[in-house]
PDB file of N, CA and C in Angstrom:
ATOM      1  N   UNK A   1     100.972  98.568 112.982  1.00  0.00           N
ATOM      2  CA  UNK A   1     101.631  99.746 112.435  1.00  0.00           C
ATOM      3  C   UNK A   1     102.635  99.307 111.377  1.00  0.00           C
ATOM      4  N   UNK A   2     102.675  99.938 109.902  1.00  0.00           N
ATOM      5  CA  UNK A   2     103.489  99.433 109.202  1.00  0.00           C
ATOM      6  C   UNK A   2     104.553 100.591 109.099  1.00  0.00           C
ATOM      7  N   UNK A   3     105.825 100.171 108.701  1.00  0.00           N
ATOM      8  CA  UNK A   3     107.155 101.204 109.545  1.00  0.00           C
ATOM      9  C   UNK A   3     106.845 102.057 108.441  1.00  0.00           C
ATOM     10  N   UNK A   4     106.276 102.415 107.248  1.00  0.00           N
ATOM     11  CA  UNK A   4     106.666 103.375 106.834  1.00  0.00           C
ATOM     12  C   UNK A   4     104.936 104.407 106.637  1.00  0.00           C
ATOM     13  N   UNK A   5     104.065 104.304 107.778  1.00  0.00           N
ATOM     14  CA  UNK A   5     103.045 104.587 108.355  1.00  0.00           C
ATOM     15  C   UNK A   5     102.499 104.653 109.740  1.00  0.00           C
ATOM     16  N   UNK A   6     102.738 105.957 110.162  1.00  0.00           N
ATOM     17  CA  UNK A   6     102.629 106.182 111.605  1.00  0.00           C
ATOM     18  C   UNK A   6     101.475 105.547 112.176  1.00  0.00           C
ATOM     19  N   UNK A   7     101.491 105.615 113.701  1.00  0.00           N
ATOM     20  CA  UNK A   7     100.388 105.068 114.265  1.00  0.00           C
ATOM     21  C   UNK A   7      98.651 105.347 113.901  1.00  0.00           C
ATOM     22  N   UNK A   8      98.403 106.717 113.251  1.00  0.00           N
ATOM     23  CA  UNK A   8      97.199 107.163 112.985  1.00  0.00           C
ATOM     24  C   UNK A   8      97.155 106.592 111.231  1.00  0.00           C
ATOM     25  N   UNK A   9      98.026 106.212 110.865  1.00  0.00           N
ATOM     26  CA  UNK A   9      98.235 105.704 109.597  1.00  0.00           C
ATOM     27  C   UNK A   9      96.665 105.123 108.922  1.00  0.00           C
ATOM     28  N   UNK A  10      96.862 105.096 107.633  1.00  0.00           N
ATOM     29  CA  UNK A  10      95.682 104.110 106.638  1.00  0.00           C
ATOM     30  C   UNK A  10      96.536 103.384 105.593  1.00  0.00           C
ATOM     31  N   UNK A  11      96.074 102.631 105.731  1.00  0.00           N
ATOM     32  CA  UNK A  11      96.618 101.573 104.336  1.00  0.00           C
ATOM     33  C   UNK A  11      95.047 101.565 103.471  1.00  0.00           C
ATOM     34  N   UNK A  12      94.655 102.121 102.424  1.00  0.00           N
ATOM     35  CA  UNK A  12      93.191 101.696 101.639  1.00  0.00           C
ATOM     36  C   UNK A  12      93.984 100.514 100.637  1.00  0.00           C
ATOM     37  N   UNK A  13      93.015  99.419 100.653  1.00  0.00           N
ATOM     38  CA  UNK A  13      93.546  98.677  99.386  1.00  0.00           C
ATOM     39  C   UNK A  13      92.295  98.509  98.400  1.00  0.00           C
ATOM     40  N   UNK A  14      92.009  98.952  97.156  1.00  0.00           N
ATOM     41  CA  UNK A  14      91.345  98.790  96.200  1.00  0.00           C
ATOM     42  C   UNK A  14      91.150  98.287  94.815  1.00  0.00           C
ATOM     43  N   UNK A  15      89.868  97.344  94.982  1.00  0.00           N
ATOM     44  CA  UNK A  15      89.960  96.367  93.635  1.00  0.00           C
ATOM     45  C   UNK A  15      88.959  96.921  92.599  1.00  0.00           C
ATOM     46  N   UNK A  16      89.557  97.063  91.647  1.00  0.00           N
ATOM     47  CA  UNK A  16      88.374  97.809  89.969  1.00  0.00           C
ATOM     48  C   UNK A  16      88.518  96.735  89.059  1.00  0.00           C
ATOM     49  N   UNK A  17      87.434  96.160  88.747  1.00  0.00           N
ATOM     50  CA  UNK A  17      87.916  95.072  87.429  1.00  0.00           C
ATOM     51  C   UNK A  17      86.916  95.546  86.383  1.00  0.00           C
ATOM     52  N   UNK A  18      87.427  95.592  85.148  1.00  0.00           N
ATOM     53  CA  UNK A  18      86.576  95.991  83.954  1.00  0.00           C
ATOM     54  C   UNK A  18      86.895  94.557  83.031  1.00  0.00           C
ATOM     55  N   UNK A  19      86.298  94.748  81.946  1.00  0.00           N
ATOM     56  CA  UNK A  19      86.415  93.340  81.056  1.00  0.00           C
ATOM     57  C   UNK A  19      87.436  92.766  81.010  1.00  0.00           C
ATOM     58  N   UNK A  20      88.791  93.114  80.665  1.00  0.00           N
ATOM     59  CA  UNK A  20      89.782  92.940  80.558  1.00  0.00           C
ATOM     60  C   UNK A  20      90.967  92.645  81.184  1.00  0.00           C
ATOM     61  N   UNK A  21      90.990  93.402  82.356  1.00  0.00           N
ATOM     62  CA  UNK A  21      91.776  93.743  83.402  1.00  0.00           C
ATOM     63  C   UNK A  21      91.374  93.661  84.717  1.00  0.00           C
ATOM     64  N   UNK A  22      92.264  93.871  85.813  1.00  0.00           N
ATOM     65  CA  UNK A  22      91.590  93.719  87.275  1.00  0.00           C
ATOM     66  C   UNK A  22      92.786  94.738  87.421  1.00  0.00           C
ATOM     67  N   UNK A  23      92.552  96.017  88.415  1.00  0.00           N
ATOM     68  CA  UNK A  23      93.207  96.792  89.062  1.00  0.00           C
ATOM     69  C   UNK A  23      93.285  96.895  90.506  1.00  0.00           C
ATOM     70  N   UNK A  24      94.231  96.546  91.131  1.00  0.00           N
ATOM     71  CA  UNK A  24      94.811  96.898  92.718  1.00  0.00           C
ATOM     72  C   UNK A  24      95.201  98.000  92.912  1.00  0.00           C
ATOM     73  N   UNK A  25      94.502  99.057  94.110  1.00  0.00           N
ATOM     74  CA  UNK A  25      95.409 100.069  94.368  1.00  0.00           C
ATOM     75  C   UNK A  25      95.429  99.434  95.541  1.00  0.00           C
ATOM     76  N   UNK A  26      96.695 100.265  96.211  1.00  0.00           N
ATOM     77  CA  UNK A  26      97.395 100.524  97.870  1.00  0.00           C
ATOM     78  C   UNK A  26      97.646 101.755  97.750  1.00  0.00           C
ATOM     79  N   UNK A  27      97.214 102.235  98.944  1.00  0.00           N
ATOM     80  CA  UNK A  27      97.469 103.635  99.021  1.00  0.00           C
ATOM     81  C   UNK A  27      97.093 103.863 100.337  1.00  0.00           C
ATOM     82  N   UNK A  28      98.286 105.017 100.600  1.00  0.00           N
ATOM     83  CA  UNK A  28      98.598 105.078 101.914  1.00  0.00           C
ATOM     84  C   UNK A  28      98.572 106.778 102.221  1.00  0.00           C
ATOM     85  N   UNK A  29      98.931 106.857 103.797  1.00  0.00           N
ATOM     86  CA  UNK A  29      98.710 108.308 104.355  1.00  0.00           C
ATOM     87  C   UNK A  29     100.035 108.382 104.706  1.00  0.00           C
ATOM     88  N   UNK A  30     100.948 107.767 104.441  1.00  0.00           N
ATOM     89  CA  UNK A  30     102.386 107.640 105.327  1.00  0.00           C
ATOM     90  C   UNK A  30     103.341 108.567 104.902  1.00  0.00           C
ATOM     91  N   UNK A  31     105.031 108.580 105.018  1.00  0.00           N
ATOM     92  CA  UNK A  31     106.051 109.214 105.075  1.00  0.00           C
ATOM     93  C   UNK A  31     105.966 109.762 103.366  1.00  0.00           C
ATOM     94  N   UNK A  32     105.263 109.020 102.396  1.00  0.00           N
ATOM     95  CA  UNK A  32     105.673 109.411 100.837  1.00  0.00           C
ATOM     96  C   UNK A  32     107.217 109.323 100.369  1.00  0.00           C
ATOM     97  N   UNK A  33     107.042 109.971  99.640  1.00  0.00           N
ATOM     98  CA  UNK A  33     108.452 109.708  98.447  1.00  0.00           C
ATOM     99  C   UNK A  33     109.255 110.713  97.780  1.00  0.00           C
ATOM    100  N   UNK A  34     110.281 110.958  97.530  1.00  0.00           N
ATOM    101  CA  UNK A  34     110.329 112.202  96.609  1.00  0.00           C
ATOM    102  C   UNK A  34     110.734 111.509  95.334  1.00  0.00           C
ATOM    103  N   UNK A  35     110.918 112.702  94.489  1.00  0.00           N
ATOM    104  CA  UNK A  35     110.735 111.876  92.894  1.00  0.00           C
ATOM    105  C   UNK A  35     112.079 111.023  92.443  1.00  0.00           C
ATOM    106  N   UNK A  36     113.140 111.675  93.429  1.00  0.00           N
ATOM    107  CA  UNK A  36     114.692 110.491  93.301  1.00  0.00           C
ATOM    108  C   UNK A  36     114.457 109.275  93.875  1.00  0.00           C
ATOM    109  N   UNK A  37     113.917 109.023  95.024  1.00  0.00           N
ATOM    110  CA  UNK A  37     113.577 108.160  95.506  1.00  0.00           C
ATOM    111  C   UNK A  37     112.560 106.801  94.517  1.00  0.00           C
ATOM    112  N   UNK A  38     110.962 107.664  94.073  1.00  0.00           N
ATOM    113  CA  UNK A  38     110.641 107.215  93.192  1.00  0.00           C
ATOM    114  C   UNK A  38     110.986 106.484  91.866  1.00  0.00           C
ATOM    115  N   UNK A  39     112.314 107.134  91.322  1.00  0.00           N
ATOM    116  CA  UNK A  39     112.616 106.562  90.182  1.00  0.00           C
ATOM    117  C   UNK A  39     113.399 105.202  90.829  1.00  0.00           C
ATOM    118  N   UNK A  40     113.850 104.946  91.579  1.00  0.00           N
ATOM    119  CA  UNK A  40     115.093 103.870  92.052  1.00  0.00           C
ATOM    120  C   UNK A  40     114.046 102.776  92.695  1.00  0.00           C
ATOM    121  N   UNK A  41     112.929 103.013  93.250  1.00  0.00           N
ATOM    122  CA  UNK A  41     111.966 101.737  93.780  1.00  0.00           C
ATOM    123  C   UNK A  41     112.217 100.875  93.466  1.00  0.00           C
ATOM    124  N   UNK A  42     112.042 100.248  91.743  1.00  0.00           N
ATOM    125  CA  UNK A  42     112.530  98.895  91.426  1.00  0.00           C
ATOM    126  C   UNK A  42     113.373  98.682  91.142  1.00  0.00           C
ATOM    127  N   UNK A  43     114.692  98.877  91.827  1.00  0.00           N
ATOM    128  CA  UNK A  43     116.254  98.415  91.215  1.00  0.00           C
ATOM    129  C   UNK A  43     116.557  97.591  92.461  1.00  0.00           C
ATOM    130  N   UNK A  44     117.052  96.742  91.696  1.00  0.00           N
ATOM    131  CA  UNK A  44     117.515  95.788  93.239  1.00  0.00           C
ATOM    132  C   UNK A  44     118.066  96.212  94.639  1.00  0.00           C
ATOM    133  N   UNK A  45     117.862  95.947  95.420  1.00  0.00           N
ATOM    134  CA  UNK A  45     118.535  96.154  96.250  1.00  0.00           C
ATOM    135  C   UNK A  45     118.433  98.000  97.303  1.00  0.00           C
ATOM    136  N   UNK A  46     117.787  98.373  96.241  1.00  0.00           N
ATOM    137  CA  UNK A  46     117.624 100.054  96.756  1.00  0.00           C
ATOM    138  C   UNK A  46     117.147  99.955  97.744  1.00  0.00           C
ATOM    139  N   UNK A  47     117.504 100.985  98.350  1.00  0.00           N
ATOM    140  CA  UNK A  47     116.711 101.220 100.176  1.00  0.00           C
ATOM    141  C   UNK A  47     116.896 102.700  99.676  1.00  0.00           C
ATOM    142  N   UNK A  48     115.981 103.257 100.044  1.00  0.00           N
ATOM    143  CA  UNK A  48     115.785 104.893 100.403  1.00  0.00           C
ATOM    144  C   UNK A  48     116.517 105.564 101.619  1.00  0.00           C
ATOM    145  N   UNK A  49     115.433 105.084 102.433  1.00  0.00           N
ATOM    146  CA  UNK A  49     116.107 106.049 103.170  1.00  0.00           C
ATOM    147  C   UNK A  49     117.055 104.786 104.809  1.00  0.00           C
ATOM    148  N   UNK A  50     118.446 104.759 104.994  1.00  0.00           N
ATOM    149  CA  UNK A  50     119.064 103.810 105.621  1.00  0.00           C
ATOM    150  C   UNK A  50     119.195 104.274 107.018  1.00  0.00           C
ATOM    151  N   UNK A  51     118.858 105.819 106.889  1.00  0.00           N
ATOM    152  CA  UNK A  51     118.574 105.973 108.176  1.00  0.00           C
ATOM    153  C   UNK A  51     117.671 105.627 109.586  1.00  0.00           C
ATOM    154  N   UNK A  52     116.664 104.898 108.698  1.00  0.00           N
ATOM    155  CA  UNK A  52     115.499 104.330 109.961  1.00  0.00           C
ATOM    156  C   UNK A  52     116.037 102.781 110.247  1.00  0.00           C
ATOM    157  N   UNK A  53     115.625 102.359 111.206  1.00  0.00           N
ATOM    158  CA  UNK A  53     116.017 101.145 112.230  1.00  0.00           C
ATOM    159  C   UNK A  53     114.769 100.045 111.140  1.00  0.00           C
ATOM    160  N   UNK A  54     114.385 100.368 110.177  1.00  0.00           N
ATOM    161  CA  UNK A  54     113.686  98.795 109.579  1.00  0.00           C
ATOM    162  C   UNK A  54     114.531  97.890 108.556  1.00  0.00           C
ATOM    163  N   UNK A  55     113.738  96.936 109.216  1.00  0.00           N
ATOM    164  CA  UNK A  55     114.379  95.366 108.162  1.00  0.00           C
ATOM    165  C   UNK A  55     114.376  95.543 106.667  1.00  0.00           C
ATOM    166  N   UNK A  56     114.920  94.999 105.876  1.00  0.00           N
ATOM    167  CA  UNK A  56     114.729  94.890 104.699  1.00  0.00           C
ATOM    168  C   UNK A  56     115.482  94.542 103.798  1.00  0.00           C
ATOM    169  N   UNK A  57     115.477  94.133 102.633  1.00  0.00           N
ATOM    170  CA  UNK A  57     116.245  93.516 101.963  1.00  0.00           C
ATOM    171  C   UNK A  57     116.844  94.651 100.395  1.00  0.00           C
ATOM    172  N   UNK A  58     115.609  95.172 100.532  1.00  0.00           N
ATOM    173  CA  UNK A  58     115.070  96.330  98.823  1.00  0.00           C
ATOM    174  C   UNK A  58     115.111  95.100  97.860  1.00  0.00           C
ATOM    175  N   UNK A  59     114.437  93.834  97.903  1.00  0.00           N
ATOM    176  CA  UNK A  59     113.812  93.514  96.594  1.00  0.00           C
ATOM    177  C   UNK A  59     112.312  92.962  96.618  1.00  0.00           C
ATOM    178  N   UNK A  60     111.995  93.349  97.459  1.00  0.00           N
ATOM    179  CA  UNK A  60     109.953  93.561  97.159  1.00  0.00           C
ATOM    180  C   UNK A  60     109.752  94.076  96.044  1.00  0.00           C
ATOM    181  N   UNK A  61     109.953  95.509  95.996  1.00  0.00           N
ATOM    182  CA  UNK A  61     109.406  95.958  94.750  1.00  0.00           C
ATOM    183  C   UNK A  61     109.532  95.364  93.300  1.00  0.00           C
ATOM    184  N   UNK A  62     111.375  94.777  93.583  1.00  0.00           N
ATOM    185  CA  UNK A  62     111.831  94.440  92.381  1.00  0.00           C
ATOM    186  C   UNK A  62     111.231  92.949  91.653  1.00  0.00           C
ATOM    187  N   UNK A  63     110.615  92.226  93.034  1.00  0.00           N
ATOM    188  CA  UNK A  63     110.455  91.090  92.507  1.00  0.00           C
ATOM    189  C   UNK A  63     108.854  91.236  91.808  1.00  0.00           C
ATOM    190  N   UNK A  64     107.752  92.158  92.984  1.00  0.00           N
ATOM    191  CA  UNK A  64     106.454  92.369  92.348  1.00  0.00           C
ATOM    192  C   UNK A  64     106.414  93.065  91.047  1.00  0.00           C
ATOM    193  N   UNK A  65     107.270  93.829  90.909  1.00  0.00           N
ATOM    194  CA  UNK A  65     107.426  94.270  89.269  1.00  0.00           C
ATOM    195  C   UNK A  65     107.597  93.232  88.508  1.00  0.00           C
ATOM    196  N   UNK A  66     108.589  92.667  88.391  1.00  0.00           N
ATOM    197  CA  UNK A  66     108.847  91.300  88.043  1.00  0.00           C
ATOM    198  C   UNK A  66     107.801  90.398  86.902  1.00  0.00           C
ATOM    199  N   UNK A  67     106.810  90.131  88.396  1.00  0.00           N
ATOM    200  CA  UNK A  67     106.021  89.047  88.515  1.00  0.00           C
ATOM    201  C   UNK A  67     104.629  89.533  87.540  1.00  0.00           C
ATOM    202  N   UNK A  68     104.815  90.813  87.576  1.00  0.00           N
ATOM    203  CA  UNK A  68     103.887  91.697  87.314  1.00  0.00           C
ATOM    204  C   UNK A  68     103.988  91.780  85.432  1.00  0.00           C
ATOM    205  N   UNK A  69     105.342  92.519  85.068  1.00  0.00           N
ATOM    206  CA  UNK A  69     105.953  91.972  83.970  1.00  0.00           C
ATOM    207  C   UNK A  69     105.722  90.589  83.226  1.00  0.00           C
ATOM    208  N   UNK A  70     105.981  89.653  84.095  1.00  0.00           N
ATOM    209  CA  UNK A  70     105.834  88.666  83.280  1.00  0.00           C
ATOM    210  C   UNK A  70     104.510  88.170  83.233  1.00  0.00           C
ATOM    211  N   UNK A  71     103.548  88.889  84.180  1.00  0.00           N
ATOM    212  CA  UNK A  71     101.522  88.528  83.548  1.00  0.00           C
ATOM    213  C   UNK A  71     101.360  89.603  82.491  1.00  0.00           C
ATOM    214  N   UNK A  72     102.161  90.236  81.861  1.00  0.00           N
ATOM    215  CA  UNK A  72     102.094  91.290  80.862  1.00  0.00           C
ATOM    216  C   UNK A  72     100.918  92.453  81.378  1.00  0.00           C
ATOM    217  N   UNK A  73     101.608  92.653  82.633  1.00  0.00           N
ATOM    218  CA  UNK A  73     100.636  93.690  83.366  1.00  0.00           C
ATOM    219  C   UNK A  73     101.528  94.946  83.810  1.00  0.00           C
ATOM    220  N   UNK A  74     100.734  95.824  84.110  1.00  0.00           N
ATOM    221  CA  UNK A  74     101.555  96.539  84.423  1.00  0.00           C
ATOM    222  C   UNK A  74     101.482  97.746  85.799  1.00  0.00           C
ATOM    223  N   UNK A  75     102.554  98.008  86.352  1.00  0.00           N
ATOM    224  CA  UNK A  75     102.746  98.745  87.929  1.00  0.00           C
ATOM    225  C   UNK A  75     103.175 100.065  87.920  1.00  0.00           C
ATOM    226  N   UNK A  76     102.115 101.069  88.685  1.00  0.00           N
ATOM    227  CA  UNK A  76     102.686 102.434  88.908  1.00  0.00           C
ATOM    228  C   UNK A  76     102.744 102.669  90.081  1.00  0.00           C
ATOM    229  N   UNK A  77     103.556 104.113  90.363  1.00  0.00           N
ATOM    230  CA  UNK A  77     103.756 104.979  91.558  1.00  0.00           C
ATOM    231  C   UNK A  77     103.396 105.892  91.555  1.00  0.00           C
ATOM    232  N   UNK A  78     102.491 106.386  92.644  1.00  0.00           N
ATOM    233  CA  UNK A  78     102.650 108.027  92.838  1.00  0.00           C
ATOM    234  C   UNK A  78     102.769 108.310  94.043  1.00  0.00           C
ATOM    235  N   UNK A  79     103.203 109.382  94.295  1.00  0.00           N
ATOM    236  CA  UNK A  79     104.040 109.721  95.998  1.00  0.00           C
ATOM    237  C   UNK A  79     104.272 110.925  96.158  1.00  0.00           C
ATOM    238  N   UNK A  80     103.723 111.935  97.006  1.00  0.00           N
ATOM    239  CA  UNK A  80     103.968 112.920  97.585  1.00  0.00           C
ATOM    240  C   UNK A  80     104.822 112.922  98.905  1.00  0.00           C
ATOM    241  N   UNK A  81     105.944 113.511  99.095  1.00  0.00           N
ATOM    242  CA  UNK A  81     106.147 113.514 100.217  1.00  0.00           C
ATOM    243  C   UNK A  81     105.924 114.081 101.580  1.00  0.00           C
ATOM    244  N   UNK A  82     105.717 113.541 102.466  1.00  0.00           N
ATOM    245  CA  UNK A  82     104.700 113.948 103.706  1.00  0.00           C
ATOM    246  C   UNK A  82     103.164 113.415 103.479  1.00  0.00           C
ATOM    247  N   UNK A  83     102.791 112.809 102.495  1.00  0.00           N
ATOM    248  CA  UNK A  83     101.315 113.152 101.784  1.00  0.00           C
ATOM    249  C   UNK A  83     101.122 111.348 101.885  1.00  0.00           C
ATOM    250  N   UNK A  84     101.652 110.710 101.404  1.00  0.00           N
ATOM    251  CA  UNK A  84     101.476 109.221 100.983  1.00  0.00           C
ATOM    252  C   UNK A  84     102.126 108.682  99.521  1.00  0.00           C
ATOM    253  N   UNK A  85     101.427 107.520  99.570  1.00  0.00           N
ATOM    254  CA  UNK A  85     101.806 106.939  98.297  1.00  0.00           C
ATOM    255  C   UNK A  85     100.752 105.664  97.740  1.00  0.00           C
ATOM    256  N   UNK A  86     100.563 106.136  96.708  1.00  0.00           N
ATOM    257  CA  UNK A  86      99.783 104.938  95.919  1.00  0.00           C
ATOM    258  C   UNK A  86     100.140 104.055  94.855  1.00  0.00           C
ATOM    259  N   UNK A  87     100.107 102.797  94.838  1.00  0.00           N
ATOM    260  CA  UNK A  87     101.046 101.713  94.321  1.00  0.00           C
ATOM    261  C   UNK A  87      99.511 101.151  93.336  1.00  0.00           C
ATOM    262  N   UNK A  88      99.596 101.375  92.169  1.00  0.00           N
ATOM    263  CA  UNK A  88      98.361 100.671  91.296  1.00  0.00           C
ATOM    264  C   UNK A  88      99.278  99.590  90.185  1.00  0.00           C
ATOM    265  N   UNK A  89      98.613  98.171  90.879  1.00  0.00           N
ATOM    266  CA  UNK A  89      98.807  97.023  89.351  1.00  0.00           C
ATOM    267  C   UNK A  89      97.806  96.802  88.935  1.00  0.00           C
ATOM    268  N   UNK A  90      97.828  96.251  87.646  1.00  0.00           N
ATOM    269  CA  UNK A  90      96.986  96.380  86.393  1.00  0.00           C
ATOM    270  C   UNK A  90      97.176  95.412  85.892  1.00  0.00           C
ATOM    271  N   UNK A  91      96.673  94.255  85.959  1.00  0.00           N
ATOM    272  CA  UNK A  91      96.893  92.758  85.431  1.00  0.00           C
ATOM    273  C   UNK A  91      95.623  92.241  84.422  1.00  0.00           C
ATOM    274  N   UNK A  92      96.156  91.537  83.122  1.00  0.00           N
ATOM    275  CA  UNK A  92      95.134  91.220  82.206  1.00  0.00           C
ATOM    276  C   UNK A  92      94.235  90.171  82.575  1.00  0.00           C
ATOM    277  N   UNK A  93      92.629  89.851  82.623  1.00  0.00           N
ATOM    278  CA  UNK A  93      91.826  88.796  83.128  1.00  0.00           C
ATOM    279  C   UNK A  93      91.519  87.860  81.910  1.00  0.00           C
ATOM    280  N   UNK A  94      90.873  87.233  82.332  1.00  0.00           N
ATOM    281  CA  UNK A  94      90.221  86.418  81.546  1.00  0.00           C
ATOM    282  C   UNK A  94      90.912  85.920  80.104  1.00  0.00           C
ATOM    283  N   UNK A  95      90.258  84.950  79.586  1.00  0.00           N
ATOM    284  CA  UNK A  95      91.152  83.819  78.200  1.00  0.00           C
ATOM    285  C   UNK A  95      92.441  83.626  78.603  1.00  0.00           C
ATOM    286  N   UNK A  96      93.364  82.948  77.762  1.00  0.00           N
ATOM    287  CA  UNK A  96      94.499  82.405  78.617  1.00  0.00           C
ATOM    288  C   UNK A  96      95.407  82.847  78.509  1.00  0.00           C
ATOM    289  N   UNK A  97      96.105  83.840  78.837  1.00  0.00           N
ATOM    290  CA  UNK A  97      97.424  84.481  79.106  1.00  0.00           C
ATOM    291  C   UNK A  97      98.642  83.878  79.846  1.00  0.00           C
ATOM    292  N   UNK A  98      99.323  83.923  79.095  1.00  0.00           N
ATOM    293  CA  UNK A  98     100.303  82.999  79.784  1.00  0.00           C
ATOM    294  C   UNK A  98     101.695  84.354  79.953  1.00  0.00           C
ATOM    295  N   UNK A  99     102.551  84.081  80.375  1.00  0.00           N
ATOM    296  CA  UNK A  99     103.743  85.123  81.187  1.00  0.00           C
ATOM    297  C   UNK A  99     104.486  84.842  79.436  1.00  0.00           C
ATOM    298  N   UNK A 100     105.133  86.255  79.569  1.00  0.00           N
ATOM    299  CA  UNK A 100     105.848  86.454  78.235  1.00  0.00           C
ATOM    300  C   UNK A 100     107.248  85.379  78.470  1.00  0.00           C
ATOM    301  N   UNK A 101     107.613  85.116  79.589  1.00  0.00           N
ATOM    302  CA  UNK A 101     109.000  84.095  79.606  1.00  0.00           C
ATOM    303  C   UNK A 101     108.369  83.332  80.958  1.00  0.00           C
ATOM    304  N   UNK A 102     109.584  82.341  80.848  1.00  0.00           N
ATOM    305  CA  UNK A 102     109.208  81.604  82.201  1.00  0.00           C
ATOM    306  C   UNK A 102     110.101  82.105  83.363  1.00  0.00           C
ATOM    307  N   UNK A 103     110.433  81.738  84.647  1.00  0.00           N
ATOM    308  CA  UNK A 103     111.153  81.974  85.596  1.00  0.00           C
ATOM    309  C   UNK A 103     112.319  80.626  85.500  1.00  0.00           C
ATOM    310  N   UNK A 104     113.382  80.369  85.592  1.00  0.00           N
ATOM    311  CA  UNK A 104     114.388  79.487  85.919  1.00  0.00           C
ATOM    312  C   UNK A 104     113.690  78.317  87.562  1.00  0.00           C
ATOM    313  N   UNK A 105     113.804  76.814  87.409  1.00  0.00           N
ATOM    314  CA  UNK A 105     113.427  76.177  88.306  1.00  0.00           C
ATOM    315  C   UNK A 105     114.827  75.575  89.058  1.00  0.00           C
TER     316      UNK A 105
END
């Protein structure tokens, strides 16, 4: 059971690759989002909602954006609340792409 997907819950995860690109969705049946919530996902540190008893830090999102950013790819949201939420990245394939900066070692 993942905490923000009840016990009858679905997680679908789906892969589309066309010439260029490879697409991931996640998408879920769970608690959803509302659109304040939505806009704040990738800011450090955000937590939604502090009222539930789960772990967390709020920088998942911020770091997979990130990472995502720097393959010059790119990450959406959509979220109904009560309804679910679907998380699609969009990353460039093939010839050699390299990250627009590096990360600090």
């Amino acid at each position: 059971m993942n905490r923000f997907v009840g016990r009858n819950g679905r997680i679908n995860v789906l892969l589309h690759v066309t010439g260029n690109s490879a697409q991931v969705s996640i998408i879920d049946n769970g608690t959803g989002m509302d659109s304040e919530t939505v806009s704040h996902i990738y800011d450090c540190f955000y937590q939604a909602d502090t009222s539930r008893s789960t772990a967390g830090n709020g920088l998942g999102l911020t770091l997979a954006k990130r990472i995502v950013d720097l393959h010059q790819g790119t990450i959406g949201v959509s979220s109904i609340p009560g309804t679910g939420t679907a998380f699609t990245v969009r990353l460039p394939i093939g010839g050699e792409s390299q990250p627009k900066s590096t990360l600090p070692t």
